[in-house]
Protein backbone atom coordinates (compact mmCIF):
# COMPACT_ATOMS: atom_id res chain seq x y z
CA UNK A 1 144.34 115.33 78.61
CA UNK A 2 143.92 114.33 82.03
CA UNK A 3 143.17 117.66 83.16
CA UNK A 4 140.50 118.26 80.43
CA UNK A 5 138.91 114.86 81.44
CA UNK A 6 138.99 115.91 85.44
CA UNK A 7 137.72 119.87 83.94
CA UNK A 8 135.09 117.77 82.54
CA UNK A 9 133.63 115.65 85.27
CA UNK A 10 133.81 117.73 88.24
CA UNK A 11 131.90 120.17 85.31
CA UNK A 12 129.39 117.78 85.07
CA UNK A 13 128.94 116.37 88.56
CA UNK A 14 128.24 120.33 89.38
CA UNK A 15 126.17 120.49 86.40
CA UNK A 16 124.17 117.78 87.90
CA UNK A 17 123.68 119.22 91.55
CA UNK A 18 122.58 122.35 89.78
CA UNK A 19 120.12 120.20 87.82
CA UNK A 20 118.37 118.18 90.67
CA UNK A 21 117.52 122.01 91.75
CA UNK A 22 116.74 124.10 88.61
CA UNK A 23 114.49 121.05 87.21
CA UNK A 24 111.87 121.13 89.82
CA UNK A 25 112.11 125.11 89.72
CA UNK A 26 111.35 124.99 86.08
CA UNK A 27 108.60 122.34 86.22
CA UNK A 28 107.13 124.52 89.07
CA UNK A 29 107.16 127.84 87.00
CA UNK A 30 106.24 126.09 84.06
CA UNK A 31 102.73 124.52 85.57
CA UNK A 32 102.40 126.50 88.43
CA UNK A 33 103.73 130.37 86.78
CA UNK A 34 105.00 130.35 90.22
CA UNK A 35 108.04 132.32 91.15
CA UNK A 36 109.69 130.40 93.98
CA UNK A 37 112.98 131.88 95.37
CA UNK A 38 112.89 129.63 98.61
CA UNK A 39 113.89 126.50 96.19
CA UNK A 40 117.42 127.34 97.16
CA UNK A 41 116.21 126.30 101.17
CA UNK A 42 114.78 123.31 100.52
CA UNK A 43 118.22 122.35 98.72
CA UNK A 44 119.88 123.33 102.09
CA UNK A 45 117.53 122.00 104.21
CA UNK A 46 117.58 118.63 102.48
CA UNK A 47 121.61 118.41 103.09
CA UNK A 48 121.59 119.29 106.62
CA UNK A 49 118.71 116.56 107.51
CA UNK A 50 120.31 114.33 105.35
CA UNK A 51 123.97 114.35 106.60
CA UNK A 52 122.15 114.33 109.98
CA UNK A 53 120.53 111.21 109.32
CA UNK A 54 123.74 109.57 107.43
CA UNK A 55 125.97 110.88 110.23
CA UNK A 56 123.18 109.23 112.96
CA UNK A 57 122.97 106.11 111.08
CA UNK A 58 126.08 105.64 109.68
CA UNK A 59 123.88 104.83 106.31
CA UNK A 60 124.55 107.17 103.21
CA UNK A 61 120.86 105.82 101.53
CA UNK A 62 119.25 106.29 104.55
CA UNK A 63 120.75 109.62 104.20
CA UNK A 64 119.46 110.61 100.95
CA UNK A 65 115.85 108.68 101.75
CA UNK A 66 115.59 111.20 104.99
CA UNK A 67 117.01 114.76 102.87
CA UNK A 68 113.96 113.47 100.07
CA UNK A 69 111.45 112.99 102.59
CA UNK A 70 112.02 116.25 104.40
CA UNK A 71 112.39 118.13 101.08
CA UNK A 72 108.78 116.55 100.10
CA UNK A 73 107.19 117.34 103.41
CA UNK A 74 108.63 121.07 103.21
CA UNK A 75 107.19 121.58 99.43
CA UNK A 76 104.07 120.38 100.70
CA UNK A 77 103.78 122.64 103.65
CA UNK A 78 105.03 125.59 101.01
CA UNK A 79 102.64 124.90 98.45
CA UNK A 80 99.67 124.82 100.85
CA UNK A 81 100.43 127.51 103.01
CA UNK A 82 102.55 129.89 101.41
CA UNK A 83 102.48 129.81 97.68
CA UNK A 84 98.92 128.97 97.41
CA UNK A 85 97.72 132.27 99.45
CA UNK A 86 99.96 134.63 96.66
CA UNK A 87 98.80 132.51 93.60
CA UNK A 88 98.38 134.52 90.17
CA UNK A 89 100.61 137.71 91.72
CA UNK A 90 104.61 137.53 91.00
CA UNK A 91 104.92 140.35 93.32
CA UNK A 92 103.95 138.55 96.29
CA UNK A 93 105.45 135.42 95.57
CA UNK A 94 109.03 136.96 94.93
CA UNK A 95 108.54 139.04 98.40
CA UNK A 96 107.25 135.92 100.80
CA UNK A 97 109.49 133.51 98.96
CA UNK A 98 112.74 135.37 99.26
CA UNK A 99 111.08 135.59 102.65
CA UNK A 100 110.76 132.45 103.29
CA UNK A 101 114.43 131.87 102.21
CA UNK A 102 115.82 133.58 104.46
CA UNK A 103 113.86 132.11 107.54
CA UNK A 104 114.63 128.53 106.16
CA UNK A 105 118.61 129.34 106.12
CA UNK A 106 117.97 131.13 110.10
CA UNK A 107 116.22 127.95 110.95
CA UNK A 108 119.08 125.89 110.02
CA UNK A 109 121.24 127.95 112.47
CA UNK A 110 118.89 127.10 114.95
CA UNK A 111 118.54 123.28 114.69
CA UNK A 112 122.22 122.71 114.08
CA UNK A 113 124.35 125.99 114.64
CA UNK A 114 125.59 128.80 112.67
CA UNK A 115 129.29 126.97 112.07
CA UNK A 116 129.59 124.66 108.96
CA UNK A 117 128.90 120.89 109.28
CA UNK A 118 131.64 118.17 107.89
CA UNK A 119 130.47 115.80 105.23
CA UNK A 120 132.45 112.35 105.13
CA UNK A 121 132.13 110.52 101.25
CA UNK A 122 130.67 107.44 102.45
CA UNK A 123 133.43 104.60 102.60
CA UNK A 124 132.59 102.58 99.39
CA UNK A 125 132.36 105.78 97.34
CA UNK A 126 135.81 107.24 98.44
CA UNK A 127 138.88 107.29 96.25
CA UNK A 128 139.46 107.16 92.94
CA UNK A 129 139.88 104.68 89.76
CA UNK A 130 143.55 105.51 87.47
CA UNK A 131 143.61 104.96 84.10
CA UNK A 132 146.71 105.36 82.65
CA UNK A 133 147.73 108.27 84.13
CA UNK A 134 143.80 109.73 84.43
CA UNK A 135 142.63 110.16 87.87
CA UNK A 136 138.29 109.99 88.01
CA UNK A 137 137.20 110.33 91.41
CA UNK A 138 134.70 107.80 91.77
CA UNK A 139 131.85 110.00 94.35
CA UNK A 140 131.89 112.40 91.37
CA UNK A 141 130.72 109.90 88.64
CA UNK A 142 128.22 108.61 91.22
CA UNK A 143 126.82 111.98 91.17
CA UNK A 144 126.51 112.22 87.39
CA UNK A 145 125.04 108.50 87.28
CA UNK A 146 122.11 110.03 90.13
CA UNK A 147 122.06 113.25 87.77
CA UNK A 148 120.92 111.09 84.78
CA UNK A 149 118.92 108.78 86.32
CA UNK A 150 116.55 111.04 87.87
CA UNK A 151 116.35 112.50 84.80
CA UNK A 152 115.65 109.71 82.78
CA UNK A 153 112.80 108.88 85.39
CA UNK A 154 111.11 111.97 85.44
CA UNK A 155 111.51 111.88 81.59
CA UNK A 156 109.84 108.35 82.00
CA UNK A 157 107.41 110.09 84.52
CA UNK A 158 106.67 112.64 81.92
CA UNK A 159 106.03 111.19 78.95
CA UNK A 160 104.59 107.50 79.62
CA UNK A 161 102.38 107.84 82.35
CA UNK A 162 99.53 109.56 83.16
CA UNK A 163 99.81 111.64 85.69
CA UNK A 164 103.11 112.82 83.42
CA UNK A 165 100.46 113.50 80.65
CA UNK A 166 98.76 115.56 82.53
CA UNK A 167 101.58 117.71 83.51
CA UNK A 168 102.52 118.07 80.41
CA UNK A 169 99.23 119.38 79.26
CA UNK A 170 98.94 121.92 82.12
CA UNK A 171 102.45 123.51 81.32
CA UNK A 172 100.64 124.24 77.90
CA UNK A 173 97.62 124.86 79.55
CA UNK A 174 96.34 124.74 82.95
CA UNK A 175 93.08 126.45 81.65
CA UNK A 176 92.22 123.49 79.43
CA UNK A 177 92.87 120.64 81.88
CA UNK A 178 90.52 122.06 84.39
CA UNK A 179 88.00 122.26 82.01
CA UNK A 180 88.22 118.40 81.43
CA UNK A 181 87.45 117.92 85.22
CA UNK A 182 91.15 117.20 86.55
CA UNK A 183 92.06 118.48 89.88
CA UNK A 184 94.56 120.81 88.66
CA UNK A 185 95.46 121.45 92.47
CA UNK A 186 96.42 117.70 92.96
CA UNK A 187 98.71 118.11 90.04
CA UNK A 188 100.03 121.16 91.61
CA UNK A 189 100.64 119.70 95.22
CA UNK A 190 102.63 116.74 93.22
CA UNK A 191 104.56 118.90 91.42
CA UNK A 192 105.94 121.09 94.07
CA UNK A 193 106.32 117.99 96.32
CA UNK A 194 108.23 115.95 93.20
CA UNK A 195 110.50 119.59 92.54
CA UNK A 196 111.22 119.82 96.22
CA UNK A 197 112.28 116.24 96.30
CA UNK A 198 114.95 116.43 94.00
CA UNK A 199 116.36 120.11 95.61
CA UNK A 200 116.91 117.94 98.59
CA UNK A 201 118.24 115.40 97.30
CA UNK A 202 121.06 118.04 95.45
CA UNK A 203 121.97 119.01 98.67
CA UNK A 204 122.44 116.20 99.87
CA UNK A 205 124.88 114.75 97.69
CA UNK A 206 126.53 118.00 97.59
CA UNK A 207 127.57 117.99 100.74
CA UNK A 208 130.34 114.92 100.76
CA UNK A 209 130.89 116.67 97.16
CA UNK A 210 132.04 120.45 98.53
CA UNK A 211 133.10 118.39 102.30
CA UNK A 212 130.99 121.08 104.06
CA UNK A 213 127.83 122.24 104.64
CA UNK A 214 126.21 125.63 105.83
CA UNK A 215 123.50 127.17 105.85
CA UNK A 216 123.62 130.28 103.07
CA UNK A 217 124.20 127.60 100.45
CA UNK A 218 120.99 127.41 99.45
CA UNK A 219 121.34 131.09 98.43
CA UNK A 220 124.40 130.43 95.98
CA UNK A 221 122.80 127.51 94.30
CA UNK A 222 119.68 129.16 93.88
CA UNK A 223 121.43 131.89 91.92
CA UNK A 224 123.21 128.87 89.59
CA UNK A 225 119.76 127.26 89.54
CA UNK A 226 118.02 130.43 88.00
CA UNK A 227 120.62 131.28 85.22
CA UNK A 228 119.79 127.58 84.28
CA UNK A 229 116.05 127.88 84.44
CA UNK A 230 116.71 131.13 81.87
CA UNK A 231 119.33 129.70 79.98
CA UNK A 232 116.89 126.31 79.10
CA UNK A 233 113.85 127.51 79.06
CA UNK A 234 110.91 128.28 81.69
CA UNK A 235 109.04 125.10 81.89
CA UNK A 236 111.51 122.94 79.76
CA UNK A 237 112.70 119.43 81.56
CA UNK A 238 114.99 118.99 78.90
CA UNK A 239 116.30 122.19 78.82
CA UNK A 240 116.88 122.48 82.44
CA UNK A 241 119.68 118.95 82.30
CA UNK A 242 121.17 120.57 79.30
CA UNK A 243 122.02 123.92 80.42
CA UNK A 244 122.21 123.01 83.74
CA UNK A 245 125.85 120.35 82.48
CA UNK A 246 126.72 123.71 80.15
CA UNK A 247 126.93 125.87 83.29
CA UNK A 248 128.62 122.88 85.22
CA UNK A 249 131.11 122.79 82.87
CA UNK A 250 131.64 126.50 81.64
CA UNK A 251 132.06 127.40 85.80
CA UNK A 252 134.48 124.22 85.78
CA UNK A 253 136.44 124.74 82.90
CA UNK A 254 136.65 129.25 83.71
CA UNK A 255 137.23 128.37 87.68
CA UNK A 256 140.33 126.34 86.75
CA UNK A 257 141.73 129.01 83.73
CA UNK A 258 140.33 132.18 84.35
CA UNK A 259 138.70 132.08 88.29
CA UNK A 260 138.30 135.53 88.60
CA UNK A 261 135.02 135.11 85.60
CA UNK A 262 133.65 131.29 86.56
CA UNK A 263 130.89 133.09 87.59
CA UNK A 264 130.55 136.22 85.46
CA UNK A 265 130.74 133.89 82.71
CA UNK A 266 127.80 132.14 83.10
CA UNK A 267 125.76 135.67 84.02
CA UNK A 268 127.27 136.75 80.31
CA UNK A 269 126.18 133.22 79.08
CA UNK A 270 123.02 133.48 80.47
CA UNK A 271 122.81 137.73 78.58
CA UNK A 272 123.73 136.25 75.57
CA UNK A 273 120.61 133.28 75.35
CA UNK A 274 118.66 135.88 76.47
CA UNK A 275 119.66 138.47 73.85
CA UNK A 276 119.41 135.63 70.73
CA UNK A 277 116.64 133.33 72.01
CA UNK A 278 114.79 135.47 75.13
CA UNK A 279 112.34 132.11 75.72
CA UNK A 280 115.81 129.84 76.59
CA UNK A 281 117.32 127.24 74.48
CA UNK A 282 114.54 124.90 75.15
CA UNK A 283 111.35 127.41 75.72
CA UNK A 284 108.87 127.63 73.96
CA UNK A 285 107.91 131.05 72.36
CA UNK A 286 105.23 133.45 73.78
């Protein structure tokens, strides 16, 4: 029992990291219809300046405030100058994304080295709680509480505000909410900056999570971040958290019986959803 209960919350801590990225991917695709394979570098870029900050400051919020801020600042500059140019053609976005990927991860090299960077577990979130005989490790369940309260604020964001109405409408269609004289490239710019927010802040708390950083992570997770975006849906919040904990907890559960497949089995997870239900779980159809 105690190993299914460990299985299950390092399976959903994961699931959660994956989440913070594939949610602002999907919200991005899903307004936008833009492609954006250098999601994966704002995830790494927001753990290195984060841990730099924490590890300069000794302060694991200040931490995650710095790995938000320079995810927000780098989705702005993205939008603007890179996405924006290639809007409307897949093509291009695929080719200067990946391209930008790869210069984001060489960057990181640059500012901080090519070795990987140690990440301490803050102090107060070290350790563990036992419970007759069950061990939780207490930094994991702090990432699953961040998981679900980011997502029940950008649930909160979507659905009873405005600005969230708005989205909403322009993932249905973008067509129909210029017409009614909304700055559809506002929306846009808060999107992307909102999506690359919580990428950043994934990396950061992955890093005291894996105890190492480097710089082709972004890369990995993007790949885990995709699956997810098919498996729930393109443009589906909702189905973003939900297959984003099944693939936290089907790479937990294989990586622990069967390691050799954790990752094969969500690619044949990720065949099957798209065999039965080719819009995702969560998508809607057409």
């Amino acid at each position: 029992m105690d190993v299914l209960i460990n299985l299950s919350l390092n399976g959903l801590a994961t699931g959660m990291l994956i989440f913070l990225l594939a949610a602002g991917l999907t919200l991005i695709f899903g307004l936008m219809d833009v492609l954006n394979f250098a999601h994966g570098g704002l995830f790494a870029w927001g753990a290195y300046s984060g841990i730099w900050v924490y590890t300069s400051t000794g302060s694991f919020f200040a931490g995650i405030i710095g790995a938000i801020l320079t995810g927000m600042i780098l989705g702005i500059v993205t939008e603007r100058w890179i996405i924006k140019p290639v809007h409307g053609n897949h093509v291009q976005q695929i080719l200067i994304t990946l391209g930008l990927m790869l210069v984001l991860s060489e960057m990181l090299k640059v500012v901080w080295g090519p070795n990987q960077i140690s990440a301490k577990t803050p102090d107060y979130l070290s350790g563990s709680w036992e419970f007759g005989g069950i061990i939780i490790i207490k930094y994991r369940v702090f990432i699953i509480a961040v998981g679900f309260a980011v997502f029940l604020a950008v649930q909160y964001l979507l659905k009873k505000t405005k600005i969230g109405l708005v989205v909403r409408a322009g993932v249905m269609n973008k067509e129909m909410v210029q017409s009614l004289g909304i700055n559809i490239q506002k929306v846009f710019m808060f999107v992307f900056m909102v999506g690359a927010g919580m990428a950043s802040l994934g990396g950061m708390l992955l890093g005291p999570y894996s105890g190492v950083i480097y710089a082709d992570m972004g890369m990995e997770f993007a790949i885990l971040a995709f699956i997810v975006v098919v498996i729930g849906g393109m443009g589906s919040f909702t189905g973003s958290v939900m297959a984003a904990v099944l693939v936290g907890l089907s790479g937990s559960f294989m990586a622990y019986y069967i390691p050799d497949l954790a990752l094969a089995a969500n690619m044949l997870l990720m065949a099957v959803v798209l065999i039965f239900r080719p819009h995702g779980l969560f998508g809607a159809k057409g």
